[in-house]
C-alpha atoms as a PDB file:
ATOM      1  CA  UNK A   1      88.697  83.879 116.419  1.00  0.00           C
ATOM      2  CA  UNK A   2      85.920  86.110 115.513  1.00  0.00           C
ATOM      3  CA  UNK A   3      86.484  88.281 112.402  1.00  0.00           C
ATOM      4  CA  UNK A   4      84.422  91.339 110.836  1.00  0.00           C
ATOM      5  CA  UNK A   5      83.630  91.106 107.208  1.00  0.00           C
ATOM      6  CA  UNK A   6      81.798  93.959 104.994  1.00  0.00           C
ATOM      7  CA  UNK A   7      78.306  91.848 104.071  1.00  0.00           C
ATOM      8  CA  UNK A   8      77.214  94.850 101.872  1.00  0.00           C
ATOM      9  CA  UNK A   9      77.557  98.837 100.542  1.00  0.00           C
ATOM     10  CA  UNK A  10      75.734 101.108  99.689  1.00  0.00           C
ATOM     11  CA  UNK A  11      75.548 104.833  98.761  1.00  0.00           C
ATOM     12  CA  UNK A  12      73.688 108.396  97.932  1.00  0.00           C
ATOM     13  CA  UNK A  13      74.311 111.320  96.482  1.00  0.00           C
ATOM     14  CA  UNK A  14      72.020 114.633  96.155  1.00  0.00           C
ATOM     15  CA  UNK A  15      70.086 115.113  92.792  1.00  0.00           C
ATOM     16  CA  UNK A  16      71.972 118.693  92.572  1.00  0.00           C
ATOM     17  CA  UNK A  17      75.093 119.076  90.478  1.00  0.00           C
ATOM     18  CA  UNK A  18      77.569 122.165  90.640  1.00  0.00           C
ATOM     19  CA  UNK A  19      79.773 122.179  87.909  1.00  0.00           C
ATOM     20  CA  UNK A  20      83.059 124.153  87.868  1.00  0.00           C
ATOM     21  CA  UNK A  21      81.474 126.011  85.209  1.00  0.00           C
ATOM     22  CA  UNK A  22      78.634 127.155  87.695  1.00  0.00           C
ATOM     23  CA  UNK A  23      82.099 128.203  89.784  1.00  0.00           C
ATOM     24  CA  UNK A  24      83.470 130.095  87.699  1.00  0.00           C
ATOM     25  CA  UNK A  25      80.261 132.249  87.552  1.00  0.00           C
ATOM     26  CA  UNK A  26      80.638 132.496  91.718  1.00  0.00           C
ATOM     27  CA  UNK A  27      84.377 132.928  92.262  1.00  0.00           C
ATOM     28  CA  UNK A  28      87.660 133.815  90.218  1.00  0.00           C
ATOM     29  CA  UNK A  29      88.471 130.078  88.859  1.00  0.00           C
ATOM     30  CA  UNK A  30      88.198 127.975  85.749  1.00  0.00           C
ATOM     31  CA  UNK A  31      87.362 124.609  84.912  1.00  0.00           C
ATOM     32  CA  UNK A  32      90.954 124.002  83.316  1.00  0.00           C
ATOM     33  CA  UNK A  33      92.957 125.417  86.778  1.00  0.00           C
ATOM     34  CA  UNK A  34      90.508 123.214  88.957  1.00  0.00           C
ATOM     35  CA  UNK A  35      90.927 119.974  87.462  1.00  0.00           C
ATOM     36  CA  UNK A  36      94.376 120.563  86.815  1.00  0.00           C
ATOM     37  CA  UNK A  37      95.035 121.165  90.510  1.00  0.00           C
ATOM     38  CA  UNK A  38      92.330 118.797  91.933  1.00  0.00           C
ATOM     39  CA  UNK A  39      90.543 116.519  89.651  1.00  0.00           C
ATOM     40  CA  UNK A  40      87.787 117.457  90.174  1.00  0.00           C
ATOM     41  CA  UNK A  41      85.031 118.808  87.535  1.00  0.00           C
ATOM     42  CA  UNK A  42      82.020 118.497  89.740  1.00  0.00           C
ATOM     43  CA  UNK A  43      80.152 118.184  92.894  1.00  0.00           C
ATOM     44  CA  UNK A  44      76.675 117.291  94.001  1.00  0.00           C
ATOM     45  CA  UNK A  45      75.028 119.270  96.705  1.00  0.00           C
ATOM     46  CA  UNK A  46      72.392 118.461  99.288  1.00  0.00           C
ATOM     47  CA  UNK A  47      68.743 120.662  98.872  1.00  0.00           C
ATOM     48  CA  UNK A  48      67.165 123.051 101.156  1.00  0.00           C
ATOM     49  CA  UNK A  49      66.180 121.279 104.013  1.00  0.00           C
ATOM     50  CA  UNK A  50      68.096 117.933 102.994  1.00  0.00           C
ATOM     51  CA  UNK A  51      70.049 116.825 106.178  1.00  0.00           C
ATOM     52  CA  UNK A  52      73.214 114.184 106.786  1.00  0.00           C
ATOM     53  CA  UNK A  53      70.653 112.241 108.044  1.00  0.00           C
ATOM     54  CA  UNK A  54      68.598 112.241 104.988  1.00  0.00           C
ATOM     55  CA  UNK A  55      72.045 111.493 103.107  1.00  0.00           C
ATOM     56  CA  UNK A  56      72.676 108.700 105.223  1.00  0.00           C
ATOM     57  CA  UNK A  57      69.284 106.717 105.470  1.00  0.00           C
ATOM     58  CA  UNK A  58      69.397 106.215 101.408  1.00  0.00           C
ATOM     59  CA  UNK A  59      72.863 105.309 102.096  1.00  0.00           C
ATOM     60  CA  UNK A  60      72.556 102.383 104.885  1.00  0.00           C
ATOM     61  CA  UNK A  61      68.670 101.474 103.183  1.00  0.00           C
ATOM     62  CA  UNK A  62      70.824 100.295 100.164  1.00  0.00           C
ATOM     63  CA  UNK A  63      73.645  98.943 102.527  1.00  0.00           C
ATOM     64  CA  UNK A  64      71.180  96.666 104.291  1.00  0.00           C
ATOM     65  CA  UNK A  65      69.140  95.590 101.004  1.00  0.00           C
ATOM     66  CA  UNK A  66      72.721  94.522  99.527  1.00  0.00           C
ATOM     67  CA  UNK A  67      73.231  92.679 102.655  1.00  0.00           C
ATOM     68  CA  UNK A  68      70.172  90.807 103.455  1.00  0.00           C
ATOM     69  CA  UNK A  69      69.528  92.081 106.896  1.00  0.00           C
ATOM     70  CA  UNK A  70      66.639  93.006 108.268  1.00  0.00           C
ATOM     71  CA  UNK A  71      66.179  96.086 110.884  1.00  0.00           C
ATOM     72  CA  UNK A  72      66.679  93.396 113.775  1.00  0.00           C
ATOM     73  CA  UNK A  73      69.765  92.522 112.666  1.00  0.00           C
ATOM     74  CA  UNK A  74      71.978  95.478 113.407  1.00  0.00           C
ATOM     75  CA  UNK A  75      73.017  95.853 116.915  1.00  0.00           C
ATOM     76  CA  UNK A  76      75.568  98.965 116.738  1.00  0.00           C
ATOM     77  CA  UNK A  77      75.534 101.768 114.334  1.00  0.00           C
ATOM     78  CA  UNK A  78      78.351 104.090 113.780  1.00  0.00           C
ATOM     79  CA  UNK A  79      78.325 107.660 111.477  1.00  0.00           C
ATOM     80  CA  UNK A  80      81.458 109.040 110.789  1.00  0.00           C
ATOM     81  CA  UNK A  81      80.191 112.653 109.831  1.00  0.00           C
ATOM     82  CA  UNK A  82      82.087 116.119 110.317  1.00  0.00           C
ATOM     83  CA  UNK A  83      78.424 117.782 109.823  1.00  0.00           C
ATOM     84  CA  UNK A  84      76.083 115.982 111.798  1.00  0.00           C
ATOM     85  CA  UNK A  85      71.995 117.513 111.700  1.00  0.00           C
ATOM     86  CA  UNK A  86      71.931 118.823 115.390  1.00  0.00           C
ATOM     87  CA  UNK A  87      74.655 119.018 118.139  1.00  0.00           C
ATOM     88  CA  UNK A  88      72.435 116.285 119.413  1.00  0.00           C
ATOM     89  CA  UNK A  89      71.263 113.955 119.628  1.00  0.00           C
ATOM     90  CA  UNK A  90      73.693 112.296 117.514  1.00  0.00           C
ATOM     91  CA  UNK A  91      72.990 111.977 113.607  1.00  0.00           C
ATOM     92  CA  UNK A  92      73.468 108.012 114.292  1.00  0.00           C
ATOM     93  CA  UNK A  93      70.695 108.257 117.036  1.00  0.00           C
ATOM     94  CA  UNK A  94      68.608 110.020 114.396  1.00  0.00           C
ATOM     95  CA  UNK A  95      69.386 107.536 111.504  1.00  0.00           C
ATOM     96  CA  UNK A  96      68.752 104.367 114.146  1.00  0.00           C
ATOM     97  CA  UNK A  97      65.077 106.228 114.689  1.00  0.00           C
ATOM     98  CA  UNK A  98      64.564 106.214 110.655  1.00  0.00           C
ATOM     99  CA  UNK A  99      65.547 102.883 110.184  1.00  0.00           C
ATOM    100  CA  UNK A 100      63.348 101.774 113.596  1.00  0.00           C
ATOM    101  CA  UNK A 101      66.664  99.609 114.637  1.00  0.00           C
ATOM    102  CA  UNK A 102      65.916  99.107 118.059  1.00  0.00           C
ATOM    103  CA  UNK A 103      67.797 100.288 120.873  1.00  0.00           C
ATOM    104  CA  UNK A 104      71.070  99.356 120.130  1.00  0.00           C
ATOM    105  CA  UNK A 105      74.186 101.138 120.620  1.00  0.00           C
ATOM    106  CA  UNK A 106      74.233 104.183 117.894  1.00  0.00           C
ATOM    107  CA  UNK A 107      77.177 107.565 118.105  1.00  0.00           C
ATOM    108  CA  UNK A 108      78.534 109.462 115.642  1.00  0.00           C
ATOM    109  CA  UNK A 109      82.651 109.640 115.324  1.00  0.00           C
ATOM    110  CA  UNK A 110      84.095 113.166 114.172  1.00  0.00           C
ATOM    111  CA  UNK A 111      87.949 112.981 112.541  1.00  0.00           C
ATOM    112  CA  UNK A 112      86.999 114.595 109.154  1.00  0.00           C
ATOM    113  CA  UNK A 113      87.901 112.859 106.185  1.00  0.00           C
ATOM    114  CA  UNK A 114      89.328 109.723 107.932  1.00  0.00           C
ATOM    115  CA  UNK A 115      85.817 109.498 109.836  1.00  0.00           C
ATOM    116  CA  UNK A 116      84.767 106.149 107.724  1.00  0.00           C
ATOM    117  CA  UNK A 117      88.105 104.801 108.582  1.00  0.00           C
ATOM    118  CA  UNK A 118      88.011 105.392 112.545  1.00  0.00           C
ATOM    119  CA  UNK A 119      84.280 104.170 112.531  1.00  0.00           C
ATOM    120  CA  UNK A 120      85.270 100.915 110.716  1.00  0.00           C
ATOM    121  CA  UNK A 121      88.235 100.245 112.997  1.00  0.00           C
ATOM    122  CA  UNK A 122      85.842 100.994 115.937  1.00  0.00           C
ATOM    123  CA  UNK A 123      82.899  98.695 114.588  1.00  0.00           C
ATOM    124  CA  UNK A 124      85.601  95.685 113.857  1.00  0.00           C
ATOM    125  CA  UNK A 125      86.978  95.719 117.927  1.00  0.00           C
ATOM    126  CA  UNK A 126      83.116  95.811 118.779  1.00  0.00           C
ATOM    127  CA  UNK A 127      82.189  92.540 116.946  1.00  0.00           C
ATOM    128  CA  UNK A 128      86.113  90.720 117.741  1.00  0.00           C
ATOM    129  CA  UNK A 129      85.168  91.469 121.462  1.00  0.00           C
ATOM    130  CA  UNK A 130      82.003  90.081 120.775  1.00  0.00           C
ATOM    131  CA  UNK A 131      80.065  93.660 121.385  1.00  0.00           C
ATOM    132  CA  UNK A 132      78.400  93.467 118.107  1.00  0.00           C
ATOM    133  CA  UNK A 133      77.224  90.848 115.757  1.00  0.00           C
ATOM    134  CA  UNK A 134      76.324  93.658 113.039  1.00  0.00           C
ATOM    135  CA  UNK A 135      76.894  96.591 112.837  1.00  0.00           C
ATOM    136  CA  UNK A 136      75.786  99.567 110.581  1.00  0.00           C
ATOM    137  CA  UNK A 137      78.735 102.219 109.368  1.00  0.00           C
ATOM    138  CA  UNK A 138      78.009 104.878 107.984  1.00  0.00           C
ATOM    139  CA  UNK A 139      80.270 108.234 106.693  1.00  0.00           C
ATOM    140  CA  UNK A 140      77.784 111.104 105.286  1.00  0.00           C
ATOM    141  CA  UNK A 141      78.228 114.429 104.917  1.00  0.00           C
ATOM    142  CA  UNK A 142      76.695 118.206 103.874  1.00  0.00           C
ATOM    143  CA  UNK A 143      80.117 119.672 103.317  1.00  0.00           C
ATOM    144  CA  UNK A 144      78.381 122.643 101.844  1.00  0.00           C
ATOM    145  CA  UNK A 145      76.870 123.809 104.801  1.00  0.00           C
ATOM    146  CA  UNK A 146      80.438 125.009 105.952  1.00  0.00           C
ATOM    147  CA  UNK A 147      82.382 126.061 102.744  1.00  0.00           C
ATOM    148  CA  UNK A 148      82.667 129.663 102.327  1.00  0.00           C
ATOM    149  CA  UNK A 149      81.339 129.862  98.484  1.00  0.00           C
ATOM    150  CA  UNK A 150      83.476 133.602  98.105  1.00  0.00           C
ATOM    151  CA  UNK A 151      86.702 131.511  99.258  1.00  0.00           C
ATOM    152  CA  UNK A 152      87.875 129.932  95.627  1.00  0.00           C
ATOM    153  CA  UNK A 153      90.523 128.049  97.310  1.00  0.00           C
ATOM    154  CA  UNK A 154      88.354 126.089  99.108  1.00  0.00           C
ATOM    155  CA  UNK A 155      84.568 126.127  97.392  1.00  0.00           C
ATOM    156  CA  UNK A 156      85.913 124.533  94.760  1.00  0.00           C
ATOM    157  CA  UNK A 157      86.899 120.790  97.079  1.00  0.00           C
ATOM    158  CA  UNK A 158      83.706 119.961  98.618  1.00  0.00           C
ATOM    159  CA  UNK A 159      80.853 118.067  97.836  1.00  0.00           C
ATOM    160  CA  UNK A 160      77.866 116.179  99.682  1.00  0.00           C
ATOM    161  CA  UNK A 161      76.950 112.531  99.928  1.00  0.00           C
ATOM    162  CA  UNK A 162      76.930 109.058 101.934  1.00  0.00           C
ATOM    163  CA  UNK A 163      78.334 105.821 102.165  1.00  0.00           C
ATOM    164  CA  UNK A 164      77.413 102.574 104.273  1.00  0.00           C
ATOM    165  CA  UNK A 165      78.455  99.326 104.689  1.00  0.00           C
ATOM    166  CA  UNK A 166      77.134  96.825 106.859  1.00  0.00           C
ATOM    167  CA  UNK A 167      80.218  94.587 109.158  1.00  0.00           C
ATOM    168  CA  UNK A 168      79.119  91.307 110.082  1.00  0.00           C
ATOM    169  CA  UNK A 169      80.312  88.902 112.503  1.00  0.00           C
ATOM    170  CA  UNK A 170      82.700  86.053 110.390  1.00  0.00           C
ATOM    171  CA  UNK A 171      84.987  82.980 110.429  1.00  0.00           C
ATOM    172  CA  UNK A 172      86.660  83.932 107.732  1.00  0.00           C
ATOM    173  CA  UNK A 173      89.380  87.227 107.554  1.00  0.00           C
ATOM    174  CA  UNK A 174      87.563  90.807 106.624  1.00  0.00           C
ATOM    175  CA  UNK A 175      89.180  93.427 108.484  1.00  0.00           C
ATOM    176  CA  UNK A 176      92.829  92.584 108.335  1.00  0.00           C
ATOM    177  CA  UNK A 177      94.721  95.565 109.896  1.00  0.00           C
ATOM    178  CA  UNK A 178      93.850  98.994 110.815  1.00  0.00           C
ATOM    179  CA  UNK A 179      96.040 101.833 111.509  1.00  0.00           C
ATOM    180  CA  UNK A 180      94.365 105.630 112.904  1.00  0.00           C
ATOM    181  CA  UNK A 181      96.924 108.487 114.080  1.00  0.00           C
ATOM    182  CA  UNK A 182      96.803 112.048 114.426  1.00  0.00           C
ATOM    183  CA  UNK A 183      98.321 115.186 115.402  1.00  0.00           C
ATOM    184  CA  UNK A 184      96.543 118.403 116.787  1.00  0.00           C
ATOM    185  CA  UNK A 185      99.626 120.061 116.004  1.00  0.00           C
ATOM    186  CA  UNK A 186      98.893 121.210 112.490  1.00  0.00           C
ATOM    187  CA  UNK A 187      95.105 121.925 113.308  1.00  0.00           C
ATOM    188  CA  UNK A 188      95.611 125.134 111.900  1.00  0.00           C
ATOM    189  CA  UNK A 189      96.916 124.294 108.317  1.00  0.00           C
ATOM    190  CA  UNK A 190      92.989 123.151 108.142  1.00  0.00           C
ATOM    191  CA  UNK A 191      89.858 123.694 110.029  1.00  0.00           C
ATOM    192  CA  UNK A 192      87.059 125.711 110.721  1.00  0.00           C
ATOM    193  CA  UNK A 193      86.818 129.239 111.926  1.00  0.00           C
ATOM    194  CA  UNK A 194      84.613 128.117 115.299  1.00  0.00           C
ATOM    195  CA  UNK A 195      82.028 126.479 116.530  1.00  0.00           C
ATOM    196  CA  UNK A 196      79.745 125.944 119.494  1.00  0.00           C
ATOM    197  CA  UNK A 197      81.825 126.781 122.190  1.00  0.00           C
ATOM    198  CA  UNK A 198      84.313 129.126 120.271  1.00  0.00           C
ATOM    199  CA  UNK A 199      81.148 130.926 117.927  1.00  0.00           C
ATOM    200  CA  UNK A 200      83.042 132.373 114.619  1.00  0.00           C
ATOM    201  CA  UNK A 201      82.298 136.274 113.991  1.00  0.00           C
ATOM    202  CA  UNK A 202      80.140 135.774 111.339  1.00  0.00           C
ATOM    203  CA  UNK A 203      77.476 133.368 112.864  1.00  0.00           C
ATOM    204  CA  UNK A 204      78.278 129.853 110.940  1.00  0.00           C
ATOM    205  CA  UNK A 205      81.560 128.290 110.757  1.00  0.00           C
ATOM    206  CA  UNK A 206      83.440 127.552 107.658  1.00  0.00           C
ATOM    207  CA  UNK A 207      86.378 125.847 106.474  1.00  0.00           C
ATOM    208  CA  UNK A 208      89.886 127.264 106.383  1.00  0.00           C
ATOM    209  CA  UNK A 209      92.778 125.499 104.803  1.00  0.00           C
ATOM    210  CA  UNK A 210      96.480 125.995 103.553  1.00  0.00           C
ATOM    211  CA  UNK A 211      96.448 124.329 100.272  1.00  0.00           C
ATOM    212  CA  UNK A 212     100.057 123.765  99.718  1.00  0.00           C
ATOM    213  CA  UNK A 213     101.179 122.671 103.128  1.00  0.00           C
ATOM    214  CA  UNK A 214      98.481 120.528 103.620  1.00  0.00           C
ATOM    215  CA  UNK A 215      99.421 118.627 100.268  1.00  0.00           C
ATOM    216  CA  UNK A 216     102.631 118.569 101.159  1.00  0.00           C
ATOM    217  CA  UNK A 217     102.046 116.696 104.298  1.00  0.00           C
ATOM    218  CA  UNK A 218      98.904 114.539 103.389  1.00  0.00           C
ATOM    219  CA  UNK A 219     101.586 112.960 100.949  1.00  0.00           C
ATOM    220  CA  UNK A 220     104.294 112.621 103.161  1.00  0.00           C
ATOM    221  CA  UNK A 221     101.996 111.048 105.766  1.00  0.00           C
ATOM    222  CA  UNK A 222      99.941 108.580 103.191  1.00  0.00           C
ATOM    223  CA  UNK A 223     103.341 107.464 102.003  1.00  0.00           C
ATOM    224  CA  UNK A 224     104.257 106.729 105.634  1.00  0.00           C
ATOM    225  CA  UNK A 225     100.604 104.891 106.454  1.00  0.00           C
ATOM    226  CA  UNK A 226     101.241 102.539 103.343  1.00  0.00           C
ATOM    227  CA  UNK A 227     104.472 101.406 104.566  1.00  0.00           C
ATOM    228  CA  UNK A 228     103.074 100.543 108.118  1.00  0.00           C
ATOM    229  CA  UNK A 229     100.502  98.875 106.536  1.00  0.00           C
ATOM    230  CA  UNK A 230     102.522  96.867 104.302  1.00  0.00           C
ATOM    231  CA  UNK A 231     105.051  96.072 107.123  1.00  0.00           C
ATOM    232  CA  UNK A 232     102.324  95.328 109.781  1.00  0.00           C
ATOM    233  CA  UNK A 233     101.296  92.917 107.495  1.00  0.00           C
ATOM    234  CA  UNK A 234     104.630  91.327 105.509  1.00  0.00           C
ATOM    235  CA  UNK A 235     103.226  92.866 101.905  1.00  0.00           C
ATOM    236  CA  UNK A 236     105.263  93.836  99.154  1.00  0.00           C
ATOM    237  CA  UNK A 237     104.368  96.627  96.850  1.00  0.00           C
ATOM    238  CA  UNK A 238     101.825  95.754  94.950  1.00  0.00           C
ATOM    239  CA  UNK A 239     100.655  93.077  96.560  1.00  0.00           C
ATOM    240  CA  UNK A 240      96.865  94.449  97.330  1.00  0.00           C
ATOM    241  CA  UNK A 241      94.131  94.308  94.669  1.00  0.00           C
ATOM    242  CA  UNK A 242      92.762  97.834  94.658  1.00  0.00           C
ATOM    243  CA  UNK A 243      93.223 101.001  96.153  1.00  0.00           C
ATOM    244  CA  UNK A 244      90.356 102.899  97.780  1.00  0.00           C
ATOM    245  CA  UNK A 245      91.294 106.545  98.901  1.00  0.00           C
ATOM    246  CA  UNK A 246      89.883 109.027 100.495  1.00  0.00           C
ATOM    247  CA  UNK A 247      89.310 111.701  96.934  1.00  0.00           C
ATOM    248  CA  UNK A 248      90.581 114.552  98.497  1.00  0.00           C
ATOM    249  CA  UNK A 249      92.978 115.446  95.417  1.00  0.00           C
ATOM    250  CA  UNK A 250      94.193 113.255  91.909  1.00  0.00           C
ATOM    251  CA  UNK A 251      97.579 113.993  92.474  1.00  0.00           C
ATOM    252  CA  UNK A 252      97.325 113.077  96.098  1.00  0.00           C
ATOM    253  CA  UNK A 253      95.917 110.023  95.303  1.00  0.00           C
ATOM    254  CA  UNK A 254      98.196 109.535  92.432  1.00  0.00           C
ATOM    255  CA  UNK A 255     101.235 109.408  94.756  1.00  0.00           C
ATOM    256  CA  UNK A 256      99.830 107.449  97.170  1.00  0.00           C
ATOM    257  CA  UNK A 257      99.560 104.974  93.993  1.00  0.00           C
ATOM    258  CA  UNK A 258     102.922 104.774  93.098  1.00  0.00           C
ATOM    259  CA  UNK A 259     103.966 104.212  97.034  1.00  0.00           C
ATOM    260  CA  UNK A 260     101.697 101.520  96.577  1.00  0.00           C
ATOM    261  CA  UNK A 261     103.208 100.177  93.498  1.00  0.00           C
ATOM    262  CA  UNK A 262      99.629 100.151  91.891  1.00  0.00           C
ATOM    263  CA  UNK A 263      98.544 101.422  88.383  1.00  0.00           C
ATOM    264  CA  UNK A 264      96.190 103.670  88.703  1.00  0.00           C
ATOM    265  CA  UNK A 265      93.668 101.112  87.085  1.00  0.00           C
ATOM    266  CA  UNK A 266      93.679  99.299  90.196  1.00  0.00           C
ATOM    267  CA  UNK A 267      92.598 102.854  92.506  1.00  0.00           C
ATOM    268  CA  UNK A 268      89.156 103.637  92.615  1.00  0.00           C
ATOM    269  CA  UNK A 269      88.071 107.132  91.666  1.00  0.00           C
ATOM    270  CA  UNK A 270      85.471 109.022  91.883  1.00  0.00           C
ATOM    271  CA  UNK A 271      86.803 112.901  92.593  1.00  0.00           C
ATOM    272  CA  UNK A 272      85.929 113.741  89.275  1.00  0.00           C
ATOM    273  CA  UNK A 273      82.205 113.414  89.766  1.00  0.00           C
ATOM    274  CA  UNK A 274      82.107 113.999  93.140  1.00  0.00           C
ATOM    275  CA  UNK A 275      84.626 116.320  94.681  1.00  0.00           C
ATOM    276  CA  UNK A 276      85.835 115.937  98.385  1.00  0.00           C
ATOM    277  CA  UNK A 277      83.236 114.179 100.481  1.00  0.00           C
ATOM    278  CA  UNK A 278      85.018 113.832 103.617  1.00  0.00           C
ATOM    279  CA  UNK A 279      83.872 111.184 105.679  1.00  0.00           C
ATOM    280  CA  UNK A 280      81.510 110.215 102.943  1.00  0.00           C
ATOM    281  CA  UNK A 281      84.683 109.593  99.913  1.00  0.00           C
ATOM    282  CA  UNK A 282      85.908 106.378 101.028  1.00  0.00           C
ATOM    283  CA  UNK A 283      82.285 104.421 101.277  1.00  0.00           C
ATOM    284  CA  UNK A 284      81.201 105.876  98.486  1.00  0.00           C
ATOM    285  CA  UNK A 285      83.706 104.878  96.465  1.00  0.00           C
ATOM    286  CA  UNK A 286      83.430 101.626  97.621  1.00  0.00           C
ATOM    287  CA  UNK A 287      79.997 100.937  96.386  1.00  0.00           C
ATOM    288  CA  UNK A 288      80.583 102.389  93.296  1.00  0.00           C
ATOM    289  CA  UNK A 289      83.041 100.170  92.501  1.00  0.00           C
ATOM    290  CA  UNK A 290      81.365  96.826  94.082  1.00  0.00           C
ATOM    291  CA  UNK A 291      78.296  97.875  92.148  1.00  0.00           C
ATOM    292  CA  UNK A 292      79.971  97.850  88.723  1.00  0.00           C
ATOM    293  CA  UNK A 293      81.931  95.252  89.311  1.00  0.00           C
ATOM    294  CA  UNK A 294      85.492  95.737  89.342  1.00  0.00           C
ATOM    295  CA  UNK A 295      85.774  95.038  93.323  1.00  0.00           C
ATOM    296  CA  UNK A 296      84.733  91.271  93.334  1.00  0.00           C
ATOM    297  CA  UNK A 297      85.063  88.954  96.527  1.00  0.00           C
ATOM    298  CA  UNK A 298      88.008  87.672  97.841  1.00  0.00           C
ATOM    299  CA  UNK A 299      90.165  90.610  96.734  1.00  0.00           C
ATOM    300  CA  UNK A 300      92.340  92.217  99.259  1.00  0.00           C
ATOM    301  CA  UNK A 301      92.106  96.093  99.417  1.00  0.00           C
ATOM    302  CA  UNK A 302      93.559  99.130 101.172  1.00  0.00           C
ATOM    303  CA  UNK A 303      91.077 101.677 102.708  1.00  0.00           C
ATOM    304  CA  UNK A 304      93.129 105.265 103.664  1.00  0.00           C
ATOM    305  CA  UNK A 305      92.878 108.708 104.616  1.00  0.00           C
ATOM    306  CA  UNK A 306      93.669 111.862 105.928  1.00  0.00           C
ATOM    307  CA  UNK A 307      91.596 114.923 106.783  1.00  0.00           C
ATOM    308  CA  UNK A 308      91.536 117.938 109.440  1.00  0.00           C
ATOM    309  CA  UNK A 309      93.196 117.578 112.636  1.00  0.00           C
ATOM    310  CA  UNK A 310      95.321 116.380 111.440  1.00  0.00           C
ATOM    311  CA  UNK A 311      94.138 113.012 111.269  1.00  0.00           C
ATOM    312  CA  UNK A 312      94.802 110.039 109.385  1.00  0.00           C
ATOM    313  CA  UNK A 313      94.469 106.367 108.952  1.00  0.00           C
ATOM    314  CA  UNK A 314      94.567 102.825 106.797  1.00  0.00           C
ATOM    315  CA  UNK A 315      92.523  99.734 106.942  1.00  0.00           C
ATOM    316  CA  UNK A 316      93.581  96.536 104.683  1.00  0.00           C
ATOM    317  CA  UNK A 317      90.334  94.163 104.514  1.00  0.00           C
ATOM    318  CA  UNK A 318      89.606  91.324 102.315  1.00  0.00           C
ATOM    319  CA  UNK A 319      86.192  91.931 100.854  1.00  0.00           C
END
């Protein structure tokens, strides 16, 4: 049986830091009430003129360096992105171009903050059918091109960056399980206020969320994706090396901890200096922590998230 396996990571964030200190100069907030309620203390932003794609070819450069594999390598690329440069062509057929990757397969998968998770899942059934020997996946994002910086419910969540790993063809077990649902149903708890075919009043689109019932659901529904997990897989809580969520909110994150059964020295974290990434969160947590060393080889861990749509989703992998 043919099995995908993460060969390497990599990630990038903008030079630009917004504190919520800078916030409270914009909106009515403080730094005490956001990190309270989120976590979060700051947020890097992308420059004038910096795109997803530019996001995402630092991202997949250090990916493929950590890796070993050259441009000719990589026959399928896949970026999970909620804010891609153009309508298209696809930010993935733009990053492919950058990277001069040949004329494999390259799209771009939209479900918000579980993006990285859906492209993963996709990019493992490539390579077990045999599509794909290597594939690039990628989730990057310019969040604040959409956030509404006089809306202090939101303005204080989002921040910009990339993540990449590269999947390679294996003997051996990578991908273990994944698990991807959603529900249009609540698509109006959080979303944006248009788009191209349904243009918002005010030209550009920006994002719209109810804070407290979307909480209240993403934990219901993490707590429910970590027991299909566990049971699609005959764990027991606590029986997965590390956590890596999607750093939406701490106290989110927290409870999807204890349904775990972890301590939360055994979730990676990065919310604090990074705020909400969407698609971006998961990867770039990931290389953080295979970069400084506390996600070694071998170790079992459990990818999830949930975002806009609503969507959500899990993947365990042995990395």
């Amino acid at each position: 049986m043919t099995y995908s396996r993460i060969a390497g990571t990599g990630s990038h964030l903008p030079e630009k830091v917004l504190t919520n200190h800078d916030l409270e100069r914009m909106v009515d907030t403080s730094d005490q009430w956001i990190v309270e309620r989120t976590g979060i203390r700051r947020r890097h932003l992308a420059a004038a003129g910096q795109t997803t794609c530019d996001l995402a070819e630092q991202a997949a450069r250090r990916a493929m360096e950590a890796a070993a594999v050259r441009p000719a390598d990589i026959d399928l690329v896949i970026v999970a992105t909620t804010t891609p440069d153009r309508v298209f062509p696809s930010t993935a057929c733009l990053l492919q171009a950058r990277l001069e990757l040949g004329d494999c397969p390259a799209f771009d998968v939209q479900a918000v903050c579980t993006g990285f998770v859906y492209a993963l899942d996709v990019a493992n059934r490539f390579i077990q059918t045999g599509g794909a020997r290597c594939a690039l996946v990628v989730g990057a994002e310019t969040m604040s091109r959409i956030v509404d910086w006089s809306d202090r419910s939101t303005c204080i969540l989002f921040g910009d960056g990339a993540g990449a790993v590269i999947l390679r063809a294996s003997d051996e077990p990578g991908i273990v399980s994944t698990h991807l649902h959603a529900d249009g149903r609540y698509q109006h708890l959080l979303t944006t206020d248009g788009g191209v075919s349904d243009p918002p009043p005010g030209g550009n689109p920006h994002i719209r969320m109810s804070g407290n019932e979307v909480f209240r659901v993403a934990v219901n529904t993490l707590g429910a994706i970590v027991d299909e997990t566990l049971a699609a897989n005959g764990l027991e809580q606590g029986s997965v090396d590390w956590l890596v969520p999607h750093q939406a909110n701490i106290r989110i994150i927290r409870a999807t901890a204890r349904k775990l059964g972890l301590p939360m020295e055994r979730v990676i974290v990065t919310i604090e200096e990074q705020g909400n990434t969407s698609a971006a969160s998961i990867p770039l947590a990931l290389d953080t922590a295979v970069r400084d060393g506390r996600i070694r080889r071998g170790e079992t861990l459990l990818l999830e998230a949930f975002g806009g749509g609503f969507t959500w989703g899990s993947a365990l992998l042995v990395y």
